[in-house]
PDB file of N, CA and C in Angstrom:
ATOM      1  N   UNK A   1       7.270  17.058  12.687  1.00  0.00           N
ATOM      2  CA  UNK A   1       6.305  16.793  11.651  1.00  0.00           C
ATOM      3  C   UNK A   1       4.955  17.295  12.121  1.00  0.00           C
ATOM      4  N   UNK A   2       4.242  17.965  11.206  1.00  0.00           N
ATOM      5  CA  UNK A   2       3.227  18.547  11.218  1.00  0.00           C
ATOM      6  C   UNK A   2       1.847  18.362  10.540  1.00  0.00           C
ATOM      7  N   UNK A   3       0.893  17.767  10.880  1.00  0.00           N
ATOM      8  CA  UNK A   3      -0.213  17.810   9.727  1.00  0.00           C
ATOM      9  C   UNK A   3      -1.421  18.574   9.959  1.00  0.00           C
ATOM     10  N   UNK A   4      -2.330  18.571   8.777  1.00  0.00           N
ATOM     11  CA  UNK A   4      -3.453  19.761   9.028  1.00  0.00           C
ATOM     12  C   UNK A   4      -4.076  19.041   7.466  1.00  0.00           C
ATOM     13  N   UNK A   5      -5.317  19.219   7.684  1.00  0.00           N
ATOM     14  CA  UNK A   5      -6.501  18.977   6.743  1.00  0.00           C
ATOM     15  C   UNK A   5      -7.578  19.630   6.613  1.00  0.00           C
ATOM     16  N   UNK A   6      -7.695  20.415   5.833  1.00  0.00           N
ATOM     17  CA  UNK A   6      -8.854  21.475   5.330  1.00  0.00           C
ATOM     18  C   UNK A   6     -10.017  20.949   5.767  1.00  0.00           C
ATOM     19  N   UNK A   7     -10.472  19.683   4.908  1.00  0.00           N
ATOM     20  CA  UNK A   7     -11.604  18.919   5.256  1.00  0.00           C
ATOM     21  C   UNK A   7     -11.600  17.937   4.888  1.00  0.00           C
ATOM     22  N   UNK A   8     -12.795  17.187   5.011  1.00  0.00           N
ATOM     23  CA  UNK A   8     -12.852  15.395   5.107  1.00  0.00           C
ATOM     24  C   UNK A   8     -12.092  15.301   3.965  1.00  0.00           C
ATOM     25  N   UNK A   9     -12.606  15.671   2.914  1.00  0.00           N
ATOM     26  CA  UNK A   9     -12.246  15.408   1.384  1.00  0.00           C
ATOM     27  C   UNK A   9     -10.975  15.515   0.857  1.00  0.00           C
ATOM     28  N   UNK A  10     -10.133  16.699   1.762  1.00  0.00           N
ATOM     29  CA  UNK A  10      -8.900  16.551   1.167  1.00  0.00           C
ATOM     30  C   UNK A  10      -7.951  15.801   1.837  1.00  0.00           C
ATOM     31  N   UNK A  11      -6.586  15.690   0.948  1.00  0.00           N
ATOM     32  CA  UNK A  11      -5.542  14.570   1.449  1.00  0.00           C
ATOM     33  C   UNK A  11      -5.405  15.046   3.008  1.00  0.00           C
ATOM     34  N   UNK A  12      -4.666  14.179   3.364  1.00  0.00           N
ATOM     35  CA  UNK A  12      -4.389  14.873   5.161  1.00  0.00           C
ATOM     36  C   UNK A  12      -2.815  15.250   4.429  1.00  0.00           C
ATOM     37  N   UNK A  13      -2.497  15.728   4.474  1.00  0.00           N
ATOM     38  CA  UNK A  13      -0.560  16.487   4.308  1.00  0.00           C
ATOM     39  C   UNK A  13       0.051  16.796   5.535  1.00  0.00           C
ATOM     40  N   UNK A  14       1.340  16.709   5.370  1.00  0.00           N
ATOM     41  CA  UNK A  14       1.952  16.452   6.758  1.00  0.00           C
ATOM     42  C   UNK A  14       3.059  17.134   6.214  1.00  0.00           C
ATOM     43  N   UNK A  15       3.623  18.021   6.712  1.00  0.00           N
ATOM     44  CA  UNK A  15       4.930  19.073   6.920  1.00  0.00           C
ATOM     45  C   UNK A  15       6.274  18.273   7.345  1.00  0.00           C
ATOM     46  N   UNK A  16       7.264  18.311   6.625  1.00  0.00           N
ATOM     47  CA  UNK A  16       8.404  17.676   6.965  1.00  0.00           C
ATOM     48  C   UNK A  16       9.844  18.143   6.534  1.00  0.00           C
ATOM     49  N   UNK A  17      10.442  18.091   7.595  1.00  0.00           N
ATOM     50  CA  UNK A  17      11.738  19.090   7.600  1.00  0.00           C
ATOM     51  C   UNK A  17      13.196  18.021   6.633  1.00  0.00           C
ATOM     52  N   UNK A  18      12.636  17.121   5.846  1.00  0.00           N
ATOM     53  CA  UNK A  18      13.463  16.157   5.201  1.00  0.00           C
ATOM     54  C   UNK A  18      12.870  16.017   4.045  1.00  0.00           C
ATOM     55  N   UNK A  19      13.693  16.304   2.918  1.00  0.00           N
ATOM     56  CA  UNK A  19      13.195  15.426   1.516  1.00  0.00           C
ATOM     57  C   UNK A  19      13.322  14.216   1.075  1.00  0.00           C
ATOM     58  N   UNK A  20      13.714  13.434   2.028  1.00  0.00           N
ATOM     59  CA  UNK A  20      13.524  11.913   1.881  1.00  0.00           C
ATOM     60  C   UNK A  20      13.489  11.575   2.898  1.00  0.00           C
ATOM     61  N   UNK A  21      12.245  10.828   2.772  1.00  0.00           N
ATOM     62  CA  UNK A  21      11.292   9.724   3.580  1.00  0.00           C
ATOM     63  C   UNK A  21      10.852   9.272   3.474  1.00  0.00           C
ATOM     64  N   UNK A  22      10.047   8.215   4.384  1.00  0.00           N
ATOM     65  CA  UNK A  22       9.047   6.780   4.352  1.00  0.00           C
ATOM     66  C   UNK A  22       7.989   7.068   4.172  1.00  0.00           C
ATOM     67  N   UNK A  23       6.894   6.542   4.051  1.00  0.00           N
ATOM     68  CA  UNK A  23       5.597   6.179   4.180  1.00  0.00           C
ATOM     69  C   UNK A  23       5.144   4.817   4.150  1.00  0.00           C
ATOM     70  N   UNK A  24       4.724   4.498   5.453  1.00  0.00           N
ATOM     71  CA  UNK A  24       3.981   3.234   5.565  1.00  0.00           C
ATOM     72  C   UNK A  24       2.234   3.057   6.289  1.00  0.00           C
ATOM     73  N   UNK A  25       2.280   4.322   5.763  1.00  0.00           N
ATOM     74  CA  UNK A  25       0.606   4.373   5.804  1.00  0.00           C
ATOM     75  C   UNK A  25      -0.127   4.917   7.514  1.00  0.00           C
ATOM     76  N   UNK A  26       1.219   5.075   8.141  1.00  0.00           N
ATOM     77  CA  UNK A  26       0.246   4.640   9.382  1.00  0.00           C
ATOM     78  C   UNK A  26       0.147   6.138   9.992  1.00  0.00           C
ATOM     79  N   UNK A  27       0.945   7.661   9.377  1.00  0.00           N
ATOM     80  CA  UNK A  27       0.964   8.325   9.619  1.00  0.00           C
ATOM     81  C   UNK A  27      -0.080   9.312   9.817  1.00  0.00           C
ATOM     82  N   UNK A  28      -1.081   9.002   8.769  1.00  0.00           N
ATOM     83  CA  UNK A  28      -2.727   9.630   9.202  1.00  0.00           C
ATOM     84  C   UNK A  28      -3.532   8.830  10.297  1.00  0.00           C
ATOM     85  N   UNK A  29      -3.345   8.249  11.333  1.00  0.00           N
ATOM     86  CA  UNK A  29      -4.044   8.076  12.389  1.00  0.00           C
ATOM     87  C   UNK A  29      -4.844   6.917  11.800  1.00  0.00           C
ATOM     88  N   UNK A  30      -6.036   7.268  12.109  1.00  0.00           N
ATOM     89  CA  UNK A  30      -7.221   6.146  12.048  1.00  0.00           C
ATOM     90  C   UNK A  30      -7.786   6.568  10.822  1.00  0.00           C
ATOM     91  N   UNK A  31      -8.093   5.463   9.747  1.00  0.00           N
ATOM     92  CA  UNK A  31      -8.212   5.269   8.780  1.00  0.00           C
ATOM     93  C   UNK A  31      -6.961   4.873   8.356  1.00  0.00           C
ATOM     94  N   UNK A  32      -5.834   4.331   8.948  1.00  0.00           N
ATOM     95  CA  UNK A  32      -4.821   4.602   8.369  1.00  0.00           C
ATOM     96  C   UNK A  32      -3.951   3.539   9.033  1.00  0.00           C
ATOM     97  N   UNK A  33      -4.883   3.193   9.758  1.00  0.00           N
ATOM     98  CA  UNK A  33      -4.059   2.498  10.837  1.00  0.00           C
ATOM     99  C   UNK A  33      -3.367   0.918  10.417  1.00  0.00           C
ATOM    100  N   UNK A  34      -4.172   0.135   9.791  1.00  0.00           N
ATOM    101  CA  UNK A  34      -3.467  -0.764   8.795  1.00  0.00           C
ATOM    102  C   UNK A  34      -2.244  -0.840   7.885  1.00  0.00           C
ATOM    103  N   UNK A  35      -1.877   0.575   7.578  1.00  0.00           N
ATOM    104  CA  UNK A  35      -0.749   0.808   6.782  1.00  0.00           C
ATOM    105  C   UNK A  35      -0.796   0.415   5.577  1.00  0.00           C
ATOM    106  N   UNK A  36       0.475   0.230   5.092  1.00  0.00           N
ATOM    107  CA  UNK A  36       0.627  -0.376   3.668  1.00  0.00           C
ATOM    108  C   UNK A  36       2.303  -0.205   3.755  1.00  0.00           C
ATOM    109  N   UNK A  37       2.787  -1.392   2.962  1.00  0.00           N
ATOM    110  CA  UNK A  37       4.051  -1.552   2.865  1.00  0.00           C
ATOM    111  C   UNK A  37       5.247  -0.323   2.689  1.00  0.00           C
ATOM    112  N   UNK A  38       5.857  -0.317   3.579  1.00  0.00           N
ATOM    113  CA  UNK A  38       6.882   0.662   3.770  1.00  0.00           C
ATOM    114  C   UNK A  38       7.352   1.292   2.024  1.00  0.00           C
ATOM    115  N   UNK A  39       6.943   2.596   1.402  1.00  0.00           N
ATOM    116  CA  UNK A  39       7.974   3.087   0.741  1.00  0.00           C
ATOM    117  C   UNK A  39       8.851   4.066   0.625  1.00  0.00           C
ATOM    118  N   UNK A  40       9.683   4.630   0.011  1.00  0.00           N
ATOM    119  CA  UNK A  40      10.420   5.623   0.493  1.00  0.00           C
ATOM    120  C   UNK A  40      10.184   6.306  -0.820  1.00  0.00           C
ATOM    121  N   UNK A  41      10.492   8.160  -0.431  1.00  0.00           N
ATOM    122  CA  UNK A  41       9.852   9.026  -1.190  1.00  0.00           C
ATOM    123  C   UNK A  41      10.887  10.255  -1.230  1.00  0.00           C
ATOM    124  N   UNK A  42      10.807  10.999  -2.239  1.00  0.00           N
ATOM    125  CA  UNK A  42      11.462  12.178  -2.204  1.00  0.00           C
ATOM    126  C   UNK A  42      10.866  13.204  -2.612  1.00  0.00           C
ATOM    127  N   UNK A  43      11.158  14.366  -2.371  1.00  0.00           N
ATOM    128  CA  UNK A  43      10.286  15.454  -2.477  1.00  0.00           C
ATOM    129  C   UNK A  43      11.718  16.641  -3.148  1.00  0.00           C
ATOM    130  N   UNK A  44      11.244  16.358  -4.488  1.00  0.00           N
ATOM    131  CA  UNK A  44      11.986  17.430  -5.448  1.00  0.00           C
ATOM    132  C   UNK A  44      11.609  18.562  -5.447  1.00  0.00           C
ATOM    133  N   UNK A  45      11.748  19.698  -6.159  1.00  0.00           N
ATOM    134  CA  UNK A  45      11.728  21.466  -6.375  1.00  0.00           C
ATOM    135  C   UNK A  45      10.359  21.569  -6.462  1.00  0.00           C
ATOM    136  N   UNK A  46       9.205  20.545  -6.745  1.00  0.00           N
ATOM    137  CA  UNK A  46       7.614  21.257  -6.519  1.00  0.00           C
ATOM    138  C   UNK A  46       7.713  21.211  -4.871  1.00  0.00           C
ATOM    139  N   UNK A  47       8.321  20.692  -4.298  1.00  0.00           N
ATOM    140  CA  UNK A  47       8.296  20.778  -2.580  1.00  0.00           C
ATOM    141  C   UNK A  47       7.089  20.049  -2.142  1.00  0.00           C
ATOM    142  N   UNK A  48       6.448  18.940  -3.189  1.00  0.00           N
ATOM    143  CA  UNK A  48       5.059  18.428  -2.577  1.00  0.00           C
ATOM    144  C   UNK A  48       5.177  16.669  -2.879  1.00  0.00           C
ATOM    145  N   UNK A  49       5.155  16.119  -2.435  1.00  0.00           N
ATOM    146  CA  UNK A  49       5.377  14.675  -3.068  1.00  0.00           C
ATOM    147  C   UNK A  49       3.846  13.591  -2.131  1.00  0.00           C
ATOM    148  N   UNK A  50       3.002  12.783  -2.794  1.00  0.00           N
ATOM    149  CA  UNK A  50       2.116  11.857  -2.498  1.00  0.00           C
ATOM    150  C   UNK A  50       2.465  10.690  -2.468  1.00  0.00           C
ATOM    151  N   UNK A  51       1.975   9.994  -1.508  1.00  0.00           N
ATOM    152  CA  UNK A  51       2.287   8.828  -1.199  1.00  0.00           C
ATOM    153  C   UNK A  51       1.516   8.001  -2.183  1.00  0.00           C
ATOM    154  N   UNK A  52       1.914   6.781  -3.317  1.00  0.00           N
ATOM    155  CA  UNK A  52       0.714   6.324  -4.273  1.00  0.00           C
ATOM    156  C   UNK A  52      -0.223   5.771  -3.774  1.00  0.00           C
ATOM    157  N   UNK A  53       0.603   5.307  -2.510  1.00  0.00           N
ATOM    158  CA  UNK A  53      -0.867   3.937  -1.935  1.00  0.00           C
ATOM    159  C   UNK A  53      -1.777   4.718  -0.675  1.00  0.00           C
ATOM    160  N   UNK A  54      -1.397   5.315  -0.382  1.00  0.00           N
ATOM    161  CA  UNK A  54      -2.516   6.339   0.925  1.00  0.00           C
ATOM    162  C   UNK A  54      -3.232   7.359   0.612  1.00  0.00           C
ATOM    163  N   UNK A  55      -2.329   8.322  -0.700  1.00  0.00           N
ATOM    164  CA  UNK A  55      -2.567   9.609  -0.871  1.00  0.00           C
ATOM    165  C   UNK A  55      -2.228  10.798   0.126  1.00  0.00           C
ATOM    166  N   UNK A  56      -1.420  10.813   1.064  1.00  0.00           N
ATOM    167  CA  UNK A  56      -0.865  11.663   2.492  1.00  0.00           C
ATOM    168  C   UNK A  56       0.048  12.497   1.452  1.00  0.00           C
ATOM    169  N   UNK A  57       0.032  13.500   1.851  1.00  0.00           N
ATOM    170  CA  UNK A  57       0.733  14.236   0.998  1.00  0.00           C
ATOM    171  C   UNK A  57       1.915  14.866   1.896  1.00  0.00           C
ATOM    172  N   UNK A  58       2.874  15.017   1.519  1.00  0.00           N
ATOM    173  CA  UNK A  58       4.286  15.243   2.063  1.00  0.00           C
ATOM    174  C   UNK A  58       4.555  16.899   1.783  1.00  0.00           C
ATOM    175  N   UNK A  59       4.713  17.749   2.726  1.00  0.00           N
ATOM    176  CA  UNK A  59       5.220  19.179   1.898  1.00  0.00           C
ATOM    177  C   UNK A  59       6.296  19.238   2.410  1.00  0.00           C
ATOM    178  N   UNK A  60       7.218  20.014   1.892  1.00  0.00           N
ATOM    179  CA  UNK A  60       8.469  20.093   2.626  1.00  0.00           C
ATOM    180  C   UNK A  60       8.600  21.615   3.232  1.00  0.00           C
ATOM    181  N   UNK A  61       9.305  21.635   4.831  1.00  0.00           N
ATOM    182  CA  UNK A  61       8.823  23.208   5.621  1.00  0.00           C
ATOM    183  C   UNK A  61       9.597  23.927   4.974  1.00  0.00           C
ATOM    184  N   UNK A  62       8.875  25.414   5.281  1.00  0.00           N
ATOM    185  CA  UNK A  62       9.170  26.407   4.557  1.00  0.00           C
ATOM    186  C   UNK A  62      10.773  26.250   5.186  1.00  0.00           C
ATOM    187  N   UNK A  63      12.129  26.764   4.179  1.00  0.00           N
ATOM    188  CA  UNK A  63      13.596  26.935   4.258  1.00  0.00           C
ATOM    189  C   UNK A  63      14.034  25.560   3.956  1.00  0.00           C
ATOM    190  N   UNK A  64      13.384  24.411   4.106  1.00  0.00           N
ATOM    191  CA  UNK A  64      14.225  22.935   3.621  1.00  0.00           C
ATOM    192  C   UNK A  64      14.460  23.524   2.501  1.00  0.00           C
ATOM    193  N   UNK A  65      15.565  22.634   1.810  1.00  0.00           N
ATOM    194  CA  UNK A  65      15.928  22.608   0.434  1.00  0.00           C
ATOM    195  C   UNK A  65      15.379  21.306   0.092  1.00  0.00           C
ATOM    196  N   UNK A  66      14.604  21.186  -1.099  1.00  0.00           N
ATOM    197  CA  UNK A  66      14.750  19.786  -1.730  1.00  0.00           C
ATOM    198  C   UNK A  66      15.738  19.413  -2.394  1.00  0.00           C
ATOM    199  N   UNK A  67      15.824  18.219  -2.778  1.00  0.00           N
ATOM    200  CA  UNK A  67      16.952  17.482  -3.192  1.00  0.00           C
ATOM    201  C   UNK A  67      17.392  17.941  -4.757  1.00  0.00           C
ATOM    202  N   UNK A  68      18.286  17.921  -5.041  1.00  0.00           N
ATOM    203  CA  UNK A  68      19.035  18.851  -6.595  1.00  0.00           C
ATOM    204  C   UNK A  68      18.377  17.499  -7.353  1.00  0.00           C
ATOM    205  N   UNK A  69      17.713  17.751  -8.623  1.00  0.00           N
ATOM    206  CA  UNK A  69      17.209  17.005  -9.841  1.00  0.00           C
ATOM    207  C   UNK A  69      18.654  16.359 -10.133  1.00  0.00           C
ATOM    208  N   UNK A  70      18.142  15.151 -10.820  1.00  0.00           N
ATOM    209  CA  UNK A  70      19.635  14.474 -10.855  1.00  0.00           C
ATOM    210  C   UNK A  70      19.711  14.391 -12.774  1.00  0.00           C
ATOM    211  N   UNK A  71      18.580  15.278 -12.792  1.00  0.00           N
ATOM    212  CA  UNK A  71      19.036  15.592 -14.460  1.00  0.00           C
ATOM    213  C   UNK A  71      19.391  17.047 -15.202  1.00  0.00           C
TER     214      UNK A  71
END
């Protein structure tokens, strides 16, 4: 897992070789460090999914597949 942030202002996003995963807040470091209740997330064919309660943004690495739409 990988992250990188343009600047203050934007989300921090974090690179991840899985389309389903957690977020419990604690993955951006400081500011972050309190967390927030564990949720789990998936990252469909836009390849970008946000966490509601942090805003950390999830991309998925270049060659993952995301998960097939279940419609």
């Amino acid at each position: 897992m990988s992250s990188s942030a343009a600047n203050s202002d934007s989300p921090l996003t974090i690179t991840v070789q899985s389309s389903q995963l957690h977020c419990d807040g604690t993955a951006g470091g400081e500011g972050h460090s309190l967390g927030h209740p564990r949720i789990y997330l998936n990252i469909s064919a836009s390849g970008k999914v946000a966490c509601p309660y942090c805003g950390i943004l999830y991309q998925l690495a270049a060659g993952a597949k995301p998960l097939a739409s279940a419609h």
